[in-house]
PDB file of N, CA and C in Angstrom:
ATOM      1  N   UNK A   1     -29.564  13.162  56.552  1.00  0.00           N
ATOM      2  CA  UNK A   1     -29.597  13.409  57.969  1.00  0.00           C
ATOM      3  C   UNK A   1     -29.538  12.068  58.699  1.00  0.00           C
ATOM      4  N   UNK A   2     -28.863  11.717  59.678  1.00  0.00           N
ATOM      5  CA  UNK A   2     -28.275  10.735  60.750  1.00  0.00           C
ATOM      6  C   UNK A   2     -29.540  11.068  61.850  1.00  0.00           C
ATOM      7  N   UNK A   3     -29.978   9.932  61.954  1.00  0.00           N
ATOM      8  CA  UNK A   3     -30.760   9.478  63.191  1.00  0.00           C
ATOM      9  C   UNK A   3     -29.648   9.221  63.872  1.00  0.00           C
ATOM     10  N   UNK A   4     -29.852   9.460  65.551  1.00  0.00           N
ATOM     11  CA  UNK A   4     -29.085   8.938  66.504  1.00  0.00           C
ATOM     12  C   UNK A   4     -30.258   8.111  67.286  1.00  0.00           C
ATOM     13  N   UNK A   5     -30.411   6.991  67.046  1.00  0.00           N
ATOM     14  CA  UNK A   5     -30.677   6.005  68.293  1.00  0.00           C
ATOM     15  C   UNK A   5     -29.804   5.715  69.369  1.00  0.00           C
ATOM     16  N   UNK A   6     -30.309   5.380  70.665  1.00  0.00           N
ATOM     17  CA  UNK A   6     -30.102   4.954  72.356  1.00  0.00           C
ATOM     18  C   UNK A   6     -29.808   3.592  71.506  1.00  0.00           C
ATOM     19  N   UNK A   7     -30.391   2.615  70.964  1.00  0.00           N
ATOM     20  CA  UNK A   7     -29.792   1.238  70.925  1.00  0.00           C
ATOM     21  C   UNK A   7     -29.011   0.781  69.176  1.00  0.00           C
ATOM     22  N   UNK A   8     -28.767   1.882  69.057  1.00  0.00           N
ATOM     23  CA  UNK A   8     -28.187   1.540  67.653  1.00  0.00           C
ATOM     24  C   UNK A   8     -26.993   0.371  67.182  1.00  0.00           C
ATOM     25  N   UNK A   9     -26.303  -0.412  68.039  1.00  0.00           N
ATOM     26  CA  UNK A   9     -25.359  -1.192  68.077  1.00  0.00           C
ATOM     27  C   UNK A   9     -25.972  -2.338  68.755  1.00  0.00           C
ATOM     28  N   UNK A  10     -25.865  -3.532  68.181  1.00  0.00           N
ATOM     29  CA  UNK A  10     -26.102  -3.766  67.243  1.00  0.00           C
ATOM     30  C   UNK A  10     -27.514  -3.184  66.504  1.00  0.00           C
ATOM     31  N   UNK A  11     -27.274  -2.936  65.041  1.00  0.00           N
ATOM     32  CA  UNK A  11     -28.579  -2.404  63.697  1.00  0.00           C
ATOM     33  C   UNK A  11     -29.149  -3.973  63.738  1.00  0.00           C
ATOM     34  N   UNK A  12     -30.697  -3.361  63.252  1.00  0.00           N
ATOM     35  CA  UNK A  12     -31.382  -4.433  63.049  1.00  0.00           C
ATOM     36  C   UNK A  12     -30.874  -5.232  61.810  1.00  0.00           C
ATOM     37  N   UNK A  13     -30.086  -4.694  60.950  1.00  0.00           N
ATOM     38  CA  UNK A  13     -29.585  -5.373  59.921  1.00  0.00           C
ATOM     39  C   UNK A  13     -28.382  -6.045  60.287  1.00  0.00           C
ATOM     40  N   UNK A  14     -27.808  -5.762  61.346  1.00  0.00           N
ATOM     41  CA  UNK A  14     -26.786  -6.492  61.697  1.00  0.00           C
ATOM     42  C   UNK A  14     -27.233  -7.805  62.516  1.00  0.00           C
ATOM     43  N   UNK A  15     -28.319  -7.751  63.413  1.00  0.00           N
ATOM     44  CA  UNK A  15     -28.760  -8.491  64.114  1.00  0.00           C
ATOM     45  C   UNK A  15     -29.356  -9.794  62.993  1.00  0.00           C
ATOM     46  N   UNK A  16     -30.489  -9.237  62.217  1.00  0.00           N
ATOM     47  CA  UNK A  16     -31.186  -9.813  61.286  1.00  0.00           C
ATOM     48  C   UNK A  16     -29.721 -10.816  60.060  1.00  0.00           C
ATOM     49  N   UNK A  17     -28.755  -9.804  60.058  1.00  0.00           N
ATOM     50  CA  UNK A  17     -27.455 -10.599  59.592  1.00  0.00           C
ATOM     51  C   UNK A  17     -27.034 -12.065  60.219  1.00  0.00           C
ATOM     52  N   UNK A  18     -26.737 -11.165  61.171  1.00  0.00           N
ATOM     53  CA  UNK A  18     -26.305 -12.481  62.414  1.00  0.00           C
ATOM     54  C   UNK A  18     -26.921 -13.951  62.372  1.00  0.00           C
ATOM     55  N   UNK A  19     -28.194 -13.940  62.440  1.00  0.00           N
ATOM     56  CA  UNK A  19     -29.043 -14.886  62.312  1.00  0.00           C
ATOM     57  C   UNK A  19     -28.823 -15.601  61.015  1.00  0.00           C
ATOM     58  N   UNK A  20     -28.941 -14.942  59.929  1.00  0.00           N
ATOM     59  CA  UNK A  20     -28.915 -15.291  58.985  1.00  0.00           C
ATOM     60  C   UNK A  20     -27.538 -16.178  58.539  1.00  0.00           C
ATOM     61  N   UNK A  21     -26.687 -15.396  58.829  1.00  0.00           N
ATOM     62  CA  UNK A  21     -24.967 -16.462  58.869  1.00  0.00           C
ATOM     63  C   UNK A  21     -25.070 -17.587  59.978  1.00  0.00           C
ATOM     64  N   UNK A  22     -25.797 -17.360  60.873  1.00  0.00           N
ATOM     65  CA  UNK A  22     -25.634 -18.474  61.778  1.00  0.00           C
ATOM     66  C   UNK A  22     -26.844 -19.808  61.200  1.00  0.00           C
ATOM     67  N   UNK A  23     -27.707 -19.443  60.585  1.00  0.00           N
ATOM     68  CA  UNK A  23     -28.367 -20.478  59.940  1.00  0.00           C
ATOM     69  C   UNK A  23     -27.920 -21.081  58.717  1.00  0.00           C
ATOM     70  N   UNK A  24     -27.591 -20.075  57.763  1.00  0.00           N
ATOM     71  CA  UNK A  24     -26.812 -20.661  56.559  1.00  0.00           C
ATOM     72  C   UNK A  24     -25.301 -21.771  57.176  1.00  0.00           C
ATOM     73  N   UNK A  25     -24.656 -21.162  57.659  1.00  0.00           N
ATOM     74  CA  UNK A  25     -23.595 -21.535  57.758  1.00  0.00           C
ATOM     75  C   UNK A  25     -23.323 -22.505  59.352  1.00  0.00           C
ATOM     76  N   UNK A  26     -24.085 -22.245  60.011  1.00  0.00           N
ATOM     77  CA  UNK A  26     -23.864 -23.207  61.083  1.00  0.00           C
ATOM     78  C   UNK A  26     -24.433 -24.778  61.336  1.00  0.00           C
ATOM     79  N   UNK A  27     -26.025 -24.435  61.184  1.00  0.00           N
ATOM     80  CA  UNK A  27     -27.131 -25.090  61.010  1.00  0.00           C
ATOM     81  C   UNK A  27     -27.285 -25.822  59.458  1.00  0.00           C
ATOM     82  N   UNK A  28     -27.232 -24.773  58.451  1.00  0.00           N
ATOM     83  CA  UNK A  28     -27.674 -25.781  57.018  1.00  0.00           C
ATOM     84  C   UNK A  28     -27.063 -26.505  56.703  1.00  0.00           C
ATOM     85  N   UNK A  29     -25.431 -26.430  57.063  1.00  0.00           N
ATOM     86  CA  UNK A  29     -24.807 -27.795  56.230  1.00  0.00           C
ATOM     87  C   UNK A  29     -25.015 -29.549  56.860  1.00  0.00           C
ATOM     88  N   UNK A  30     -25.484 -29.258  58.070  1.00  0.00           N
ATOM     89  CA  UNK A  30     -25.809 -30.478  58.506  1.00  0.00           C
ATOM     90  C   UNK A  30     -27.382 -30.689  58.851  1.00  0.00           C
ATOM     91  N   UNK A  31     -28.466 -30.026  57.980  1.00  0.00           N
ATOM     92  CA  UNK A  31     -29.760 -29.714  58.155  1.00  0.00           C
ATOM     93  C   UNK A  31     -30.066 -30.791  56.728  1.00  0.00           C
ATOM     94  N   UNK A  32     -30.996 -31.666  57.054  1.00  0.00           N
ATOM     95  CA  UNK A  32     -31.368 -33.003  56.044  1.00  0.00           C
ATOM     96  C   UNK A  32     -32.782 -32.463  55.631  1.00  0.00           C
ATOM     97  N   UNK A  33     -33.488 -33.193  54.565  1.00  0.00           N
ATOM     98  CA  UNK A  33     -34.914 -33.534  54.351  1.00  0.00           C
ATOM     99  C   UNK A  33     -35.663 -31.990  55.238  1.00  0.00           C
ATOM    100  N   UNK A  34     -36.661 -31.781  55.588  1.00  0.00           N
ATOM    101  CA  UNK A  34     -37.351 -30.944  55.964  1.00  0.00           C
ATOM    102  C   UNK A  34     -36.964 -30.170  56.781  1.00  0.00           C
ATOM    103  N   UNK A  35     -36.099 -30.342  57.634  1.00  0.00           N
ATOM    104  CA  UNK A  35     -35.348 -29.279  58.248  1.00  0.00           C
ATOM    105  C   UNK A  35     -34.468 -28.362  57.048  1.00  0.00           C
ATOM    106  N   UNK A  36     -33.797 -29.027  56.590  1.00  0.00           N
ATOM    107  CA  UNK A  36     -33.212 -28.118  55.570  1.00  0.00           C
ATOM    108  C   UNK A  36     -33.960 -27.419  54.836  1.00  0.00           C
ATOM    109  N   UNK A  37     -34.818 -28.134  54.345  1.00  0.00           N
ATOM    110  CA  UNK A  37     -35.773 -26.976  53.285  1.00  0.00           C
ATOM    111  C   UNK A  37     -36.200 -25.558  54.238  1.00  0.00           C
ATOM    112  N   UNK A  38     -36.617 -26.247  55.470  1.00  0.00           N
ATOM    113  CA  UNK A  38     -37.178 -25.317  56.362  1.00  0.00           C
ATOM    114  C   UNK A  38     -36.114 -23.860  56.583  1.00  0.00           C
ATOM    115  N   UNK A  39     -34.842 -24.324  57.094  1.00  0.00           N
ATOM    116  CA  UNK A  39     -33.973 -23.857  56.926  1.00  0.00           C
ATOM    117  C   UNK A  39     -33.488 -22.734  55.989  1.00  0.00           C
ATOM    118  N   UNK A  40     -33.365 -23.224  54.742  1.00  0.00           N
ATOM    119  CA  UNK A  40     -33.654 -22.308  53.370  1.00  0.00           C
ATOM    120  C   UNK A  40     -34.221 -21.380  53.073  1.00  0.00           C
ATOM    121  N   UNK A  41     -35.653 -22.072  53.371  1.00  0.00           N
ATOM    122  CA  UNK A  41     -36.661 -21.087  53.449  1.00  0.00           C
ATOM    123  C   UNK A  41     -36.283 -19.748  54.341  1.00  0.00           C
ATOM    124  N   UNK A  42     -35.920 -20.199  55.635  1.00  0.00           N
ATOM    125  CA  UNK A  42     -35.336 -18.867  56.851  1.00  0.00           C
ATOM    126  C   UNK A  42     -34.755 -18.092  56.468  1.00  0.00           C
ATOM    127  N   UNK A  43     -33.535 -18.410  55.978  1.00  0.00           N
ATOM    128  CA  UNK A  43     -32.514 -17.410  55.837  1.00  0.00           C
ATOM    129  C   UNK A  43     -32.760 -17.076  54.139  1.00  0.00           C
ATOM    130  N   UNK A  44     -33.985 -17.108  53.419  1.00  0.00           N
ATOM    131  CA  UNK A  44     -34.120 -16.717  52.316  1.00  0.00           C
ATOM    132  C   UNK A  44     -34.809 -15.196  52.901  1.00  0.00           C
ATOM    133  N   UNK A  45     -36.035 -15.754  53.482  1.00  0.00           N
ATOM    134  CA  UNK A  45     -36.780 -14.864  53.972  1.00  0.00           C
ATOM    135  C   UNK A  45     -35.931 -13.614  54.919  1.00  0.00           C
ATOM    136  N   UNK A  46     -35.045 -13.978  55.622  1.00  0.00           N
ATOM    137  CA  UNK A  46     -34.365 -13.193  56.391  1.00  0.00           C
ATOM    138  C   UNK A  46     -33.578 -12.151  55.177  1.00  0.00           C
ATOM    139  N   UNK A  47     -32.669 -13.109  54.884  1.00  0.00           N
ATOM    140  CA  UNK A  47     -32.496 -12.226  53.372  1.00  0.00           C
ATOM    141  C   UNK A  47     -33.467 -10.893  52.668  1.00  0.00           C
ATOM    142  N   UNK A  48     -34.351 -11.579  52.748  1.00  0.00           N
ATOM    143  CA  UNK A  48     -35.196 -10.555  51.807  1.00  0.00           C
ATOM    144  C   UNK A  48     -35.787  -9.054  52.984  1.00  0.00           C
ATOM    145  N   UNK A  49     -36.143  -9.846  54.039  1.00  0.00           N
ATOM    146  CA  UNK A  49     -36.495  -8.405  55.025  1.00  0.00           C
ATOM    147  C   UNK A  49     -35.067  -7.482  55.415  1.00  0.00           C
ATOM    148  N   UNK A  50     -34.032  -8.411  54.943  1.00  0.00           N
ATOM    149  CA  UNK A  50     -33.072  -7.378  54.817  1.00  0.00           C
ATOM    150  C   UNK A  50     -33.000  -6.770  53.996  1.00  0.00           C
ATOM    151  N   UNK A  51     -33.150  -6.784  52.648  1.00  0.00           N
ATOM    152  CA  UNK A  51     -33.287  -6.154  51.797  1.00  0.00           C
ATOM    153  C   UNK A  51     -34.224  -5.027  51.486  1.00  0.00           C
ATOM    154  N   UNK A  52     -35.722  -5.710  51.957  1.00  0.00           N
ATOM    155  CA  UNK A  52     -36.577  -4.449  52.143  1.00  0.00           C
ATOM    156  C   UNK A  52     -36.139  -3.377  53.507  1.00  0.00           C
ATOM    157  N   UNK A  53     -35.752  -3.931  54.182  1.00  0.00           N
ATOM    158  CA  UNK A  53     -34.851  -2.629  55.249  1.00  0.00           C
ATOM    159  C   UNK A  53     -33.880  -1.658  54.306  1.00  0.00           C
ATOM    160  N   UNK A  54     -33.048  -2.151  53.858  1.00  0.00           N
ATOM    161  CA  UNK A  54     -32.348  -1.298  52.946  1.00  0.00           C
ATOM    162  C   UNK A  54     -33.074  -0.726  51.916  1.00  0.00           C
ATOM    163  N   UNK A  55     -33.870  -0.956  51.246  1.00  0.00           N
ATOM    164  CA  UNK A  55     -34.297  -0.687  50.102  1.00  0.00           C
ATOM    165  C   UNK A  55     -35.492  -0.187  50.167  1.00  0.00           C
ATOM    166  N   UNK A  56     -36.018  -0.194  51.008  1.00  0.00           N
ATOM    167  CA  UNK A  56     -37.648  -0.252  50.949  1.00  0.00           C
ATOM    168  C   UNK A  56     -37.945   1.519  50.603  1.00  0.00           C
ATOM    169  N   UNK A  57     -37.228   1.797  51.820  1.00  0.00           N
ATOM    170  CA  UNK A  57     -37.933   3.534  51.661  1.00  0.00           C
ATOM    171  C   UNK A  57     -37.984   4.107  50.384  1.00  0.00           C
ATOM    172  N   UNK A  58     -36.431   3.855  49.429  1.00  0.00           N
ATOM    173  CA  UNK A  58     -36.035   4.373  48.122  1.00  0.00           C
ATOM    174  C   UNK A  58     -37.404   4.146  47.211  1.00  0.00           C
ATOM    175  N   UNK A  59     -37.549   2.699  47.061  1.00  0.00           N
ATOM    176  CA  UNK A  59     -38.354   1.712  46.450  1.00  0.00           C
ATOM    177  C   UNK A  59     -40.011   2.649  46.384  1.00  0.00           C
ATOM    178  N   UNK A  60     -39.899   2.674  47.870  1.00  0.00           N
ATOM    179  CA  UNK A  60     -41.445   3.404  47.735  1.00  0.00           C
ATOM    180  C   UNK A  60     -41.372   4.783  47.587  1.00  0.00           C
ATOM    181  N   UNK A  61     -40.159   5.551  47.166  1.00  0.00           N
ATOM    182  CA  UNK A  61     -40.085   6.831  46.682  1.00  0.00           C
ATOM    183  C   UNK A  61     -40.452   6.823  44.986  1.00  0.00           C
ATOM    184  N   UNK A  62     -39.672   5.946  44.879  1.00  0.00           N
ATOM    185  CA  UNK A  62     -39.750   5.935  43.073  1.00  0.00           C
ATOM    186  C   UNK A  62     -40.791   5.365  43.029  1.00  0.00           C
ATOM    187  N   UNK A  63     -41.269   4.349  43.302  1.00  0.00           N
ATOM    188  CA  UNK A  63     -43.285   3.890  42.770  1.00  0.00           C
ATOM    189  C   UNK A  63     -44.232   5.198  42.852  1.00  0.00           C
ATOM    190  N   UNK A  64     -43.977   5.883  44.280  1.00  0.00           N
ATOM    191  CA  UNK A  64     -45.039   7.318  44.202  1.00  0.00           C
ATOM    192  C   UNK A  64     -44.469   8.393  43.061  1.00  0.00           C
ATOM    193  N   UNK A  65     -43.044   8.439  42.860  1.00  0.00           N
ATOM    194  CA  UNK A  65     -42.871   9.129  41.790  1.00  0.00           C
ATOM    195  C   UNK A  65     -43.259   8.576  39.966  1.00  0.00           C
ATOM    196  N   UNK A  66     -43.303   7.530  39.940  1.00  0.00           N
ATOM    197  CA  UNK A  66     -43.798   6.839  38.787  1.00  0.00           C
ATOM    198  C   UNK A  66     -45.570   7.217  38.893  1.00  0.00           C
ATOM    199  N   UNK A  67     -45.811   6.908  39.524  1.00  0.00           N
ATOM    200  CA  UNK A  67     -47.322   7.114  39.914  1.00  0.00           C
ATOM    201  C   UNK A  67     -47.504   8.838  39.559  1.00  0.00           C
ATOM    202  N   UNK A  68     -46.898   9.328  40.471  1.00  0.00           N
ATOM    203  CA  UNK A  68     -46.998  11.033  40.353  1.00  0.00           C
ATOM    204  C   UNK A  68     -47.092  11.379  38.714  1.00  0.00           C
ATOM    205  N   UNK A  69     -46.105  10.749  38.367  1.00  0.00           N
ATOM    206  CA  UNK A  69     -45.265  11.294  37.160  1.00  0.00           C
ATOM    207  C   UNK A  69     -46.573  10.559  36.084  1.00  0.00           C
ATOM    208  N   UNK A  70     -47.308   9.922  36.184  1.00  0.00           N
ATOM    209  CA  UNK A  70     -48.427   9.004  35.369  1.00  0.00           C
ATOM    210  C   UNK A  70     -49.914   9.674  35.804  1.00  0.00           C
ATOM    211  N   UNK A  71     -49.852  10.349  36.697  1.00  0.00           N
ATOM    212  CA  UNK A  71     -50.967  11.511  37.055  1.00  0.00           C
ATOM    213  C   UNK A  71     -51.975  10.718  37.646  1.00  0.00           C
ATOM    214  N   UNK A  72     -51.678   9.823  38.704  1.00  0.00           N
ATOM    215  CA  UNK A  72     -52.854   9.047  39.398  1.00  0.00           C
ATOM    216  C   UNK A  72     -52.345   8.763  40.943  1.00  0.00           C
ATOM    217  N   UNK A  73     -53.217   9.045  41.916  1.00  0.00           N
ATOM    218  CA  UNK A  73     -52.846   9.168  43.162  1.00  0.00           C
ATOM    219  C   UNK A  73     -52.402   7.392  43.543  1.00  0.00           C
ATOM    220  N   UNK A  74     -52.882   6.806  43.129  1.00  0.00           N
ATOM    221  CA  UNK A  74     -52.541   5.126  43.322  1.00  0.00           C
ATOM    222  C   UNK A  74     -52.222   3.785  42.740  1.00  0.00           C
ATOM    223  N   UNK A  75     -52.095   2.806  43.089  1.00  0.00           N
ATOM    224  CA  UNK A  75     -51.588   1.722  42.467  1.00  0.00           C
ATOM    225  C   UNK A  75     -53.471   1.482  41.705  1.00  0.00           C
ATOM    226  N   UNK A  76     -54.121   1.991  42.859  1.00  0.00           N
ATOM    227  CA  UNK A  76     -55.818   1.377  42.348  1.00  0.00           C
ATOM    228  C   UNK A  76     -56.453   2.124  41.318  1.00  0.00           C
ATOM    229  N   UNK A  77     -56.009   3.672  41.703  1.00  0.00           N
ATOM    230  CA  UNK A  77     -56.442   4.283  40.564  1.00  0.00           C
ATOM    231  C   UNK A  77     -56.112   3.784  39.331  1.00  0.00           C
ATOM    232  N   UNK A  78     -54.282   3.851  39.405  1.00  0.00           N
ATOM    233  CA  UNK A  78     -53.712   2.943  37.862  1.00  0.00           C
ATOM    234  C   UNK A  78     -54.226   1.553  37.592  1.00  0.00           C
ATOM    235  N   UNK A  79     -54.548   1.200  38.312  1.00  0.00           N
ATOM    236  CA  UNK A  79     -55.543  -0.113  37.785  1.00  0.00           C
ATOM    237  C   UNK A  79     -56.635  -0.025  37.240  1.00  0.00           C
ATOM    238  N   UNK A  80     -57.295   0.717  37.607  1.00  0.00           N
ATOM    239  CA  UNK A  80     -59.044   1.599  37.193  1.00  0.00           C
ATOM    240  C   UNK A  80     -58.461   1.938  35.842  1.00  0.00           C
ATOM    241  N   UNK A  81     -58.061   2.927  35.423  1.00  0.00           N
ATOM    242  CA  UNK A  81     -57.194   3.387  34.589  1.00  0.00           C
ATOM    243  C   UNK A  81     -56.899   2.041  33.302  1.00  0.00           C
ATOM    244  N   UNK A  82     -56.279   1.642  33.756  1.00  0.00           N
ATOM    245  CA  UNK A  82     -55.841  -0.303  32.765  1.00  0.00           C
ATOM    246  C   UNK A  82     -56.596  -0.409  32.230  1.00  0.00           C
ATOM    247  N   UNK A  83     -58.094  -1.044  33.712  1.00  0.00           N
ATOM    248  CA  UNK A  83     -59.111  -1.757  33.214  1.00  0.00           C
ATOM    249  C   UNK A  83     -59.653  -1.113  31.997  1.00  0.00           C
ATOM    250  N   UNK A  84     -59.766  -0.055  32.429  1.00  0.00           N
ATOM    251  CA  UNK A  84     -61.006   0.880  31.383  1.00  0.00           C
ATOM    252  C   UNK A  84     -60.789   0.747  29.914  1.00  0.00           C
ATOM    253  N   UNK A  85     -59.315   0.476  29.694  1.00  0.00           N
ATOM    254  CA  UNK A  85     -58.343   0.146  28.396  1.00  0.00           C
ATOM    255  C   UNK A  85     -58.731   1.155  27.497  1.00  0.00           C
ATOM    256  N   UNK A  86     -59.078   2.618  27.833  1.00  0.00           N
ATOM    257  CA  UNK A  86     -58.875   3.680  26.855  1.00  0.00           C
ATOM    258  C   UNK A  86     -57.273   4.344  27.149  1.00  0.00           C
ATOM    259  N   UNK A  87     -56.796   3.888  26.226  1.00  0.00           N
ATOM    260  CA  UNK A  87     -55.142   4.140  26.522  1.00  0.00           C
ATOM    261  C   UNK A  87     -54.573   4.618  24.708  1.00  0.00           C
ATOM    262  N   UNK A  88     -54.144   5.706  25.025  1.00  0.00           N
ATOM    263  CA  UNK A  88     -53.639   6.107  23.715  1.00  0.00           C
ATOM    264  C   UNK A  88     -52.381   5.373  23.513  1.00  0.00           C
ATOM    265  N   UNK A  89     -51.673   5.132  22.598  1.00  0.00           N
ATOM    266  CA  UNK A  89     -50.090   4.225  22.355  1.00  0.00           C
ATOM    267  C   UNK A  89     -48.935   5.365  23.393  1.00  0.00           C
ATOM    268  N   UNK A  90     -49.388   6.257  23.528  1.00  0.00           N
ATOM    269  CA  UNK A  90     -48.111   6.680  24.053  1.00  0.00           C
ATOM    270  C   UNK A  90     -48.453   6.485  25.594  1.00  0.00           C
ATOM    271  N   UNK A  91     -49.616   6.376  26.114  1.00  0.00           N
ATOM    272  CA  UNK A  91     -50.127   6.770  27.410  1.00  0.00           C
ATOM    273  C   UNK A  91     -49.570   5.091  28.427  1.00  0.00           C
ATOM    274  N   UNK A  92     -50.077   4.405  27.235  1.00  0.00           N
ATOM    275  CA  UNK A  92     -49.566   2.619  27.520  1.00  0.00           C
ATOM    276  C   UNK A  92     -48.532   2.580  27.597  1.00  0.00           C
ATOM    277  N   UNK A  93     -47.361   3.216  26.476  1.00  0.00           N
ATOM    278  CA  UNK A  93     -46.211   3.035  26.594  1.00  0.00           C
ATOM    279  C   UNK A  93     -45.571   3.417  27.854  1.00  0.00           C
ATOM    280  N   UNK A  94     -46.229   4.525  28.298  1.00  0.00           N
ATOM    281  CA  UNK A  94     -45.304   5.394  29.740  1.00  0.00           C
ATOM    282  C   UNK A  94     -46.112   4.245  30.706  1.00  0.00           C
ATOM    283  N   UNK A  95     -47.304   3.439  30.950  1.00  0.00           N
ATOM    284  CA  UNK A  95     -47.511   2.933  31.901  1.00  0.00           C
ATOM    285  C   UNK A  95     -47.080   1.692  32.101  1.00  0.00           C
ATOM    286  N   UNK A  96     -46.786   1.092  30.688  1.00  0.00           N
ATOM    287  CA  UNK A  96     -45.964  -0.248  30.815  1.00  0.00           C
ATOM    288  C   UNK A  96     -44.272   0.350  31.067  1.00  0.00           C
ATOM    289  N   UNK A  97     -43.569   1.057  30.926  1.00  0.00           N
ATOM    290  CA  UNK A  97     -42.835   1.472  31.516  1.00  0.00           C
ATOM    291  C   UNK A  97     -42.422   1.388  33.061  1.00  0.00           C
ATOM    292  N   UNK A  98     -43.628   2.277  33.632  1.00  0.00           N
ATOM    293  CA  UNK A  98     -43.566   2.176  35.187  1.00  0.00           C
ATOM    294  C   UNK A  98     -43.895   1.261  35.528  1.00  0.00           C
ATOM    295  N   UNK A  99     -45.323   0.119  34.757  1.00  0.00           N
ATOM    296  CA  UNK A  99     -45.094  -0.946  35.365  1.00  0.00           C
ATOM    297  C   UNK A  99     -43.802  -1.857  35.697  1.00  0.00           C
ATOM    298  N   UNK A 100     -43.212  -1.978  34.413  1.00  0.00           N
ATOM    299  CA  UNK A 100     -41.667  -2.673  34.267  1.00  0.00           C
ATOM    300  C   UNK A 100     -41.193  -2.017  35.436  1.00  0.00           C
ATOM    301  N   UNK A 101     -40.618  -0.790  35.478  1.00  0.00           N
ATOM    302  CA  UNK A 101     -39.651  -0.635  36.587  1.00  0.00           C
ATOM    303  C   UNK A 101     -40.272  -0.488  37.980  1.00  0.00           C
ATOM    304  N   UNK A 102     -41.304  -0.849  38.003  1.00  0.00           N
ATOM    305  CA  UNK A 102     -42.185  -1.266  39.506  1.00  0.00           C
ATOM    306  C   UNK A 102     -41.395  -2.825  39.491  1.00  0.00           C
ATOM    307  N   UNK A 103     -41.852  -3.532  38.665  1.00  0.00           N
ATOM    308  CA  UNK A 103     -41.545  -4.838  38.839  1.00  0.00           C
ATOM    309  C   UNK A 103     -40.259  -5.280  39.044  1.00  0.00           C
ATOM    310  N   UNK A 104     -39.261  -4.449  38.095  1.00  0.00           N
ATOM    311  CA  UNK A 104     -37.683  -4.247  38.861  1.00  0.00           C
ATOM    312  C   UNK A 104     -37.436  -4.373  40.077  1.00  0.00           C
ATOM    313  N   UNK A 105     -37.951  -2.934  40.700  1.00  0.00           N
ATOM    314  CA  UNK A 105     -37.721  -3.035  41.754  1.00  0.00           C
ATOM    315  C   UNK A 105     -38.407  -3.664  42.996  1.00  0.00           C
ATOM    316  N   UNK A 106     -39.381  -4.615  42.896  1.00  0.00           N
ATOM    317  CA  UNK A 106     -39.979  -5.776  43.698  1.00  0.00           C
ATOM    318  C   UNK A 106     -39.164  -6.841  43.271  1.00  0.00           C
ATOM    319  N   UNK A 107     -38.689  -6.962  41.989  1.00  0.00           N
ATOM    320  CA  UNK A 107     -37.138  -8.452  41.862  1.00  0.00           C
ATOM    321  C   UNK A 107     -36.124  -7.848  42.915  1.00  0.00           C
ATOM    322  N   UNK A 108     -36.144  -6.562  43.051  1.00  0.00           N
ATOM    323  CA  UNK A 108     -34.473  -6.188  43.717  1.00  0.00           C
ATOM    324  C   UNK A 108     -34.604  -7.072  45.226  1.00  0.00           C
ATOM    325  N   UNK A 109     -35.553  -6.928  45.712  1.00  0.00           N
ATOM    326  CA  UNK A 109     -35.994  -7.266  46.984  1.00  0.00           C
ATOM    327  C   UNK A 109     -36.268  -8.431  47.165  1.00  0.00           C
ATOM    328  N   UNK A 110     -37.270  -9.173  46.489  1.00  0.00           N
ATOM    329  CA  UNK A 110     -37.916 -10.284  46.486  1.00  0.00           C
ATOM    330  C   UNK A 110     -36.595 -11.527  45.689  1.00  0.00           C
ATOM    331  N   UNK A 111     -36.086 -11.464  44.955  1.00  0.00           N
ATOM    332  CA  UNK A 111     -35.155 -12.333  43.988  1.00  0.00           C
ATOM    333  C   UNK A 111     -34.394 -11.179  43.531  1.00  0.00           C
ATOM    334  N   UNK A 112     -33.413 -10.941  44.104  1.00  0.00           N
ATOM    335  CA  UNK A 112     -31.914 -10.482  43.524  1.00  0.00           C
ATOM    336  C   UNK A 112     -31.344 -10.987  42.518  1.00  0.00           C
ATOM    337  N   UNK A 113     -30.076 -10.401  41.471  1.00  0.00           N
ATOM    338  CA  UNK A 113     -29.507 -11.207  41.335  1.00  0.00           C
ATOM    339  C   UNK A 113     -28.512 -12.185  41.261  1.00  0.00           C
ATOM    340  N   UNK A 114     -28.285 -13.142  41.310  1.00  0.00           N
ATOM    341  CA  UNK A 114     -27.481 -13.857  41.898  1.00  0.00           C
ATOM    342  C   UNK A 114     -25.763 -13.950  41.924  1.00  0.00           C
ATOM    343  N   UNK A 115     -25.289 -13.731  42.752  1.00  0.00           N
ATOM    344  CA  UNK A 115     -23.552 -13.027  42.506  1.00  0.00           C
ATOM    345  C   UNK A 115     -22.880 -14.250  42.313  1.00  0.00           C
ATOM    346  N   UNK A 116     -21.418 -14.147  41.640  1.00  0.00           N
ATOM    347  CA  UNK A 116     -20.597 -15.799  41.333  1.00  0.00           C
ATOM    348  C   UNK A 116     -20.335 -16.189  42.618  1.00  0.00           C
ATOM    349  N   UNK A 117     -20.659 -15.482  43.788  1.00  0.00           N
ATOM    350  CA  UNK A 117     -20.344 -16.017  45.214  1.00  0.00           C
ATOM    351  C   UNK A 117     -21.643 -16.407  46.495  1.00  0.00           C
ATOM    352  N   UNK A 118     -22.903 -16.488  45.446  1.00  0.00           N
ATOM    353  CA  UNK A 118     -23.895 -16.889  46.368  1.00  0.00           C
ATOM    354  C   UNK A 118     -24.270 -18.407  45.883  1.00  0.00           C
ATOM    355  N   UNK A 119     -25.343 -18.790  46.882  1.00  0.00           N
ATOM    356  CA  UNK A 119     -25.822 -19.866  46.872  1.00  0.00           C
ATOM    357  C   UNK A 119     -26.550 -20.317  45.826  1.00  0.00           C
TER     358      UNK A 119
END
């Protein structure tokens, strides 16, 4: 289903884009010593809240379904759960599982990986 927003043109991902090409590419190549790093840092970070815009909702569908699917209402419960370390081999196996593909998908967002055409 299509949301219709009143200000949809420019998307915040387009906007949040914008910025981002105009710092990489306008600003960094002539950005030295601490400005540049600073720089980097920006459009890394910009990067990444773009990414959690795109990704985020999915992301937190599949963690509650990993969770669901592991029979514990939370990330805290499954921690309670860990600590306690009564874990049968198969029970560990399904939770190091979801851990792994939790952690996947916090790389997707946080550190991508890197295409033959990025920085």
């Amino acid at each position: 289903m299509t949301t219709v927003r009143p200000h949809a043109v420019p998307t915040a991902d387009e906007l949040l884009e914008a910025v981002e090409e105009c710092l990489r590419d306008e600003l960094l190549p002539s950005a030295e010593g601490r400005a540049g790093y600073l720089l980097r840092v920006s459009v890394a970070a910009l990067a990444q809240v773009r990414r959690e815009l795109a990704l985020g909702a999915e992301l937190d569908r599949a963690h509650r379904h990993r969770l669901a699917t592991l029979g514990v209402a939370d990330d805290l419960a499954l921690a309670d759960e860990i600590r306690a370390g009564h874990l049968s081999d198969a029970r560990r196996e399904a939770i190091l599982a979801a851990l792994r593909a939790s952690v996947a998908d916090q790389l997707r967002v946080v550190a991508p990986p890197r295409s033959s055409g990025s920085q």
